[in-house]
C-alpha atoms as a PDB file:
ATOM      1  CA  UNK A   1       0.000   0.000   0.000  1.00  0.00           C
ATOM      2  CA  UNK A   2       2.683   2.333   0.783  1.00  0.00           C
ATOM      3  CA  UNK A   3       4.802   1.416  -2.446  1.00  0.00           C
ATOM      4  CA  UNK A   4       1.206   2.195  -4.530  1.00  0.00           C
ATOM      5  CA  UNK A   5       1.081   5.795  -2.845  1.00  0.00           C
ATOM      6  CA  UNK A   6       5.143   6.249  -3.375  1.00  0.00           C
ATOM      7  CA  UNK A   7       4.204   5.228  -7.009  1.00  0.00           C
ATOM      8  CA  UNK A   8       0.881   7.447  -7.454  1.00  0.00           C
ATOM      9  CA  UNK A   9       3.251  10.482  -6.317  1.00  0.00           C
ATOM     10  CA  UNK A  10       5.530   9.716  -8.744  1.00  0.00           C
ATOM     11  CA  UNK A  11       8.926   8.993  -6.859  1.00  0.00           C
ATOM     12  CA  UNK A  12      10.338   5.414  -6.286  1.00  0.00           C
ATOM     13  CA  UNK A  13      10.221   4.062  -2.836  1.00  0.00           C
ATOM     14  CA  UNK A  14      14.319   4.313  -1.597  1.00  0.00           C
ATOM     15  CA  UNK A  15      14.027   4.243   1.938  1.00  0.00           C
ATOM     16  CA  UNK A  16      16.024   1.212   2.437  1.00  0.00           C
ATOM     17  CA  UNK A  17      17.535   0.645  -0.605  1.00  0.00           C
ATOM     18  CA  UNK A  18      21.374   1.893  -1.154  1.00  0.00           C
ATOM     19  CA  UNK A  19      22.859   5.313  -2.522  1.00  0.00           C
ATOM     20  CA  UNK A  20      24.678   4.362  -5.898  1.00  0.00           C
ATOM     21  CA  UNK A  21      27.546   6.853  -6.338  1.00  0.00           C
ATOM     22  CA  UNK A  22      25.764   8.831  -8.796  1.00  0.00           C
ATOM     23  CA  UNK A  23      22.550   9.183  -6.211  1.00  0.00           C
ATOM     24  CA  UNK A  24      25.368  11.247  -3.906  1.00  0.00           C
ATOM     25  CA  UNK A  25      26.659  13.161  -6.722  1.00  0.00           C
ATOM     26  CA  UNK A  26      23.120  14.388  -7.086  1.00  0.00           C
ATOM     27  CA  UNK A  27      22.245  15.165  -3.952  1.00  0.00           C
ATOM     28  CA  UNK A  28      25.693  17.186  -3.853  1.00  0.00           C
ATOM     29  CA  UNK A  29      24.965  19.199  -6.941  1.00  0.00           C
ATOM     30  CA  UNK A  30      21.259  20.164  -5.576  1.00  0.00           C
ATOM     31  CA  UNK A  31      23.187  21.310  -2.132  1.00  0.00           C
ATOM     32  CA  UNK A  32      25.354  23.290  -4.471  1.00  0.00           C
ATOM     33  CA  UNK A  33      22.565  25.067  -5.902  1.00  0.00           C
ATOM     34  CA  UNK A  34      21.256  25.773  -2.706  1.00  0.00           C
ATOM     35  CA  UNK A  35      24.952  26.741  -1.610  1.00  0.00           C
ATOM     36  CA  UNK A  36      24.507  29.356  -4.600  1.00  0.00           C
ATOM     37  CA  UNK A  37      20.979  30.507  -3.695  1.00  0.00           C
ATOM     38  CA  UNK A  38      19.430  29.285  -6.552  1.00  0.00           C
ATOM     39  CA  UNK A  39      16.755  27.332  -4.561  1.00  0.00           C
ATOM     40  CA  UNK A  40      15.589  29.496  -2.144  1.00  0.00           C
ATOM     41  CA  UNK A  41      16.785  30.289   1.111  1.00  0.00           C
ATOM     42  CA  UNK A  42      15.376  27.330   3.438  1.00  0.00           C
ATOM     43  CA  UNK A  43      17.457  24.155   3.433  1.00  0.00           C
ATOM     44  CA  UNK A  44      16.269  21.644   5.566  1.00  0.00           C
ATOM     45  CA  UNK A  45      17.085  17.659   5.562  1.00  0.00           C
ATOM     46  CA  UNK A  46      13.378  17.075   5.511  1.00  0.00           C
ATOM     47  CA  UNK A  47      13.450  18.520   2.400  1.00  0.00           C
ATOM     48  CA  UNK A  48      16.402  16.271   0.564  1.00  0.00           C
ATOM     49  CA  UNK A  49      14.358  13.213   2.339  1.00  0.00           C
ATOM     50  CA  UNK A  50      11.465  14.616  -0.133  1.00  0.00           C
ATOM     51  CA  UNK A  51      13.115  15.321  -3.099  1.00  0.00           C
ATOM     52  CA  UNK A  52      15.554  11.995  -3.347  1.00  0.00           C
ATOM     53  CA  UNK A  53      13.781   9.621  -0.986  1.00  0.00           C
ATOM     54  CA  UNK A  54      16.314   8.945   1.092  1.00  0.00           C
ATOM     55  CA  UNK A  55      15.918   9.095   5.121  1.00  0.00           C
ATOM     56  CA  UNK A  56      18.019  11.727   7.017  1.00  0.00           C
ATOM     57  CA  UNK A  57      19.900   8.650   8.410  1.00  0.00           C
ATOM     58  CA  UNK A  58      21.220   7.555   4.937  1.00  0.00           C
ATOM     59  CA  UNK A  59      21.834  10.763   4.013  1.00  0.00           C
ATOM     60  CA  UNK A  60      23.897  11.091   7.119  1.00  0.00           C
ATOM     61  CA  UNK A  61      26.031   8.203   6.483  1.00  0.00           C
ATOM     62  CA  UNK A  62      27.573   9.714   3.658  1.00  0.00           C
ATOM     63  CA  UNK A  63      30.270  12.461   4.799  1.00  0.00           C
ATOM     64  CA  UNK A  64      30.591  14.328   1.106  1.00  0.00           C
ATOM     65  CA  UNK A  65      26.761  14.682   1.542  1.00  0.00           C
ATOM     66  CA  UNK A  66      26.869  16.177   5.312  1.00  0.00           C
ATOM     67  CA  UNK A  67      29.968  18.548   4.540  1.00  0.00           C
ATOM     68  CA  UNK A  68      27.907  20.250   1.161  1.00  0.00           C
ATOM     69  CA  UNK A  69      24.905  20.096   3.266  1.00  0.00           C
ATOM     70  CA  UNK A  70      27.054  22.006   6.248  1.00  0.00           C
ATOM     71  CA  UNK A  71      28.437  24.426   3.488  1.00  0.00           C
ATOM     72  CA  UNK A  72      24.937  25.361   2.123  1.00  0.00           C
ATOM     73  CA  UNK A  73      23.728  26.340   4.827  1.00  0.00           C
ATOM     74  CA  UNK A  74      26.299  28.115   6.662  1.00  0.00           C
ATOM     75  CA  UNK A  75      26.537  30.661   2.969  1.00  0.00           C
ATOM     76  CA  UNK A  76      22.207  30.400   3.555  1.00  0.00           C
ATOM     77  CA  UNK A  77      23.447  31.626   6.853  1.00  0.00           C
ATOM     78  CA  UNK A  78      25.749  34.065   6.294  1.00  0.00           C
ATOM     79  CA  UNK A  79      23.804  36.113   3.618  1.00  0.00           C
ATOM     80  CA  UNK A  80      26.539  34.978   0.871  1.00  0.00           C
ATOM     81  CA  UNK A  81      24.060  33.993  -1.199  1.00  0.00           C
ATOM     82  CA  UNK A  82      19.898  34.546  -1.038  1.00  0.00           C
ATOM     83  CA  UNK A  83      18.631  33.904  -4.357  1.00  0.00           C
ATOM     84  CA  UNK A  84      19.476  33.660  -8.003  1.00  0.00           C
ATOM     85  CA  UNK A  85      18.360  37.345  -8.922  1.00  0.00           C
ATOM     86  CA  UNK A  86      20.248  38.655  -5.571  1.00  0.00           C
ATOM     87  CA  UNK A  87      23.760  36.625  -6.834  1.00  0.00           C
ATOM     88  CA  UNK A  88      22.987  38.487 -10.361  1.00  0.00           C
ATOM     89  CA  UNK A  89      22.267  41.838  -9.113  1.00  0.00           C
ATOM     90  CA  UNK A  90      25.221  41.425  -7.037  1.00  0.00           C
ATOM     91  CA  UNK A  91      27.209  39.878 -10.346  1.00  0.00           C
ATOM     92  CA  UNK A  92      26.124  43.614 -12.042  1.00  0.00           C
ATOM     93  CA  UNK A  93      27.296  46.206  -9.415  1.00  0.00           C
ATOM     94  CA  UNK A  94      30.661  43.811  -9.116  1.00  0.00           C
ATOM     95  CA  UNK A  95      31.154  43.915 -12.862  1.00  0.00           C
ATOM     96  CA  UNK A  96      30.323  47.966 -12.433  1.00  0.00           C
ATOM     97  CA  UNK A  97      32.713  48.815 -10.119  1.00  0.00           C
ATOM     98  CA  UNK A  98      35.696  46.505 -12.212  1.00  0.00           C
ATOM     99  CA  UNK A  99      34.618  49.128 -14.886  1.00  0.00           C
ATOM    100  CA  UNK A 100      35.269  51.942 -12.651  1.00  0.00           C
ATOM    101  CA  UNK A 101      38.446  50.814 -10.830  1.00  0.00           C
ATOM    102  CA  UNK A 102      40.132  49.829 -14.402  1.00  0.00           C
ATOM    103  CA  UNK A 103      38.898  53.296 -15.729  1.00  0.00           C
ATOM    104  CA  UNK A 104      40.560  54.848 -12.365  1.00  0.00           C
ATOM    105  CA  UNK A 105      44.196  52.917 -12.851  1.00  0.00           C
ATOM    106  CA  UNK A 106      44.138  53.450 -16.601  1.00  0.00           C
ATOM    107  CA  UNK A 107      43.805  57.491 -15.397  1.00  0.00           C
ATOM    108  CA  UNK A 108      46.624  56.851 -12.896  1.00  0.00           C
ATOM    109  CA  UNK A 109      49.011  55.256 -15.926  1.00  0.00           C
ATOM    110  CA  UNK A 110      48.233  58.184 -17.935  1.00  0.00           C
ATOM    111  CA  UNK A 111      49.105  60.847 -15.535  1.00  0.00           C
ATOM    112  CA  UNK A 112      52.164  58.911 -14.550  1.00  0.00           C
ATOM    113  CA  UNK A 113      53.254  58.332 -18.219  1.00  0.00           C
ATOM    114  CA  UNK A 114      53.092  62.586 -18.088  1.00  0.00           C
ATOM    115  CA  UNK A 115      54.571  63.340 -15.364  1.00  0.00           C
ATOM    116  CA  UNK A 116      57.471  61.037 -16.821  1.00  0.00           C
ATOM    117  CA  UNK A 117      57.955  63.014 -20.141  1.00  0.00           C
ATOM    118  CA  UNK A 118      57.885  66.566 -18.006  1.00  0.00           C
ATOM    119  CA  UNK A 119      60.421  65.207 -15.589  1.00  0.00           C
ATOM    120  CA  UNK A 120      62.746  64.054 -18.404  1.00  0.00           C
ATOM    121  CA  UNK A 121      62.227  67.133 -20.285  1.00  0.00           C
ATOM    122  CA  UNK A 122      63.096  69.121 -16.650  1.00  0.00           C
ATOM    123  CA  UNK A 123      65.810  67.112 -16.676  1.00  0.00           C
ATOM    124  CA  UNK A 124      66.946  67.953 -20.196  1.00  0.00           C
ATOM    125  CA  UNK A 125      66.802  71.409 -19.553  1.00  0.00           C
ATOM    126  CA  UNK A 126      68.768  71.243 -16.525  1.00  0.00           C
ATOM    127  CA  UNK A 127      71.498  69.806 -18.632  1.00  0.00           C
ATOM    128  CA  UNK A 128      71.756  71.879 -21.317  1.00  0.00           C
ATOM    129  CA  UNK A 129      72.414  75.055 -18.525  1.00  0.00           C
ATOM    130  CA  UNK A 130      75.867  73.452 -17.941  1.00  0.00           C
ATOM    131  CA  UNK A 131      74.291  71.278 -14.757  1.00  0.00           C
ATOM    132  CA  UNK A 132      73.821  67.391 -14.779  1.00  0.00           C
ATOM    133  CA  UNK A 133      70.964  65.717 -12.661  1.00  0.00           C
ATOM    134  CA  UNK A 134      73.700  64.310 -10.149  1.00  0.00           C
ATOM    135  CA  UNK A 135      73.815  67.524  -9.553  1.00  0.00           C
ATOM    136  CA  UNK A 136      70.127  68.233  -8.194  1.00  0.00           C
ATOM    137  CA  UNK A 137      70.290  65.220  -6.682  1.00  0.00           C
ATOM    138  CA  UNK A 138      73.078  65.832  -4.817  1.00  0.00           C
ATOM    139  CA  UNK A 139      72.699  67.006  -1.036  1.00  0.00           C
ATOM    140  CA  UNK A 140      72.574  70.968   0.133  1.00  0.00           C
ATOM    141  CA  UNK A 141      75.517  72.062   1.498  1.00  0.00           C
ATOM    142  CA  UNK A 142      74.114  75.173   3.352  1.00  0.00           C
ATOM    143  CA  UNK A 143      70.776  75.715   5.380  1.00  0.00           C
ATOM    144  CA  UNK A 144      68.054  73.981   3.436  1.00  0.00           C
ATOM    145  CA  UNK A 145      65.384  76.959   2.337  1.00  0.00           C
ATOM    146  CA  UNK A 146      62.311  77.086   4.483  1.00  0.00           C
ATOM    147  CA  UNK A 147      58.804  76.315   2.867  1.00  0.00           C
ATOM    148  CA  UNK A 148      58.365  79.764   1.931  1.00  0.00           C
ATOM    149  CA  UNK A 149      61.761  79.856  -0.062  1.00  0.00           C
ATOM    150  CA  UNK A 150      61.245  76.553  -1.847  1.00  0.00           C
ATOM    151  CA  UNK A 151      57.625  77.454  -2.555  1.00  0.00           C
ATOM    152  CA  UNK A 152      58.614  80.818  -4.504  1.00  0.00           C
ATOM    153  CA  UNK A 153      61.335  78.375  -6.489  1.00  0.00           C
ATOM    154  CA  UNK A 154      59.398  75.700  -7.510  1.00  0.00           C
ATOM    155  CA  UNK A 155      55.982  78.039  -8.497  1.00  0.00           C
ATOM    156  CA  UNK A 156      57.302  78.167 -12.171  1.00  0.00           C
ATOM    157  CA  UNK A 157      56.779  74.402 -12.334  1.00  0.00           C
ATOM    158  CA  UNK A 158      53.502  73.996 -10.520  1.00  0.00           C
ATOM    159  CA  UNK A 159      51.725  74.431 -13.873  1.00  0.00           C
ATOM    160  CA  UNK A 160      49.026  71.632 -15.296  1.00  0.00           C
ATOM    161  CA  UNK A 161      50.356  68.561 -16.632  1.00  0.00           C
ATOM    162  CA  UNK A 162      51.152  68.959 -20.570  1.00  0.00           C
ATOM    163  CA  UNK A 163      48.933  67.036 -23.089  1.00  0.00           C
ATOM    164  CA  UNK A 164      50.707  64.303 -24.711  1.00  0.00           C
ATOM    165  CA  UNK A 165      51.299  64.395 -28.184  1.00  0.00           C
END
């Protein structure tokens, strides 16, 4: 009588029967979707016992089964993942801020790349007075100039960065 009802409901009666290694790699997969969020955010054993037809004790017995069923629903429990259209949304403003950050350090290669050419042209300059750089790099010999001093020197070269070209 119970088989006929198992049968009328349309799922094979497994309670006792064994879990063939591709049975496990099922169940695994379907605790990976809930892992992911794609099946809601309520993971219970009563409901693998439903969907495969296995008793919580058989699924028990299998340790890849309770570690995936451990890791769903500590990410269910954490908030890493609450549904399929959260994970995408979440996909979308990740992929959106990539955009921006890339944009932002493509910026920062550009500038550099500028400030490169004006230093080497500063440089260049500085040579063809008579000096070499070893020379500016070199240390001061008498009292270093106070902010004031080395603001009035260096004013002709705050100017804006030149275009490249």
């Amino acid at each position: 009588m119970i088989q006929s009802i198992t049968w009328v409901l349309g799922m094979k009666a497994k309670r006792f029967g064994r879990m063939s290694p591709q049975e496990e790699q099922a169940i695994i997969n379907e605790l990976g979707k809930w892992q992911r969020g794609e099946l809601g955010s309520s993971l219970t054993w009563a409901k693998l016992e439903t969907r495969f037809g296995f008793s919580r004790q058989t699924l028990h017995t299998r340790k890849s089964i309770t570690d995936a069923f451990a890791l769903a629903k500590a990410a269910l429990a954490g908030g890493l993942s609450k549904g399929k259209t959260d994970a995408e949304q979440q996909i979308a403003a990740m992929a959106a801020k990539i955009t921006v950050l890339e944009n932002k350090l493509a910026a920062s290669e550009e500038r550099e790349r500028k400030w490169m050419v004006r230093w080497q042209q500063i440089a260049f300059h500085v040579r063809q007075r008579g000096m070499h750089t070893r020379d500016v790099d070199r240390t001061a010999t008498s009292a270093v100039p106070d902010k004031r001093e080395a603001a009035a020197v260096l004013r002709p070269f705050d100017r804006p960065i030149p275009s490249a070209q």
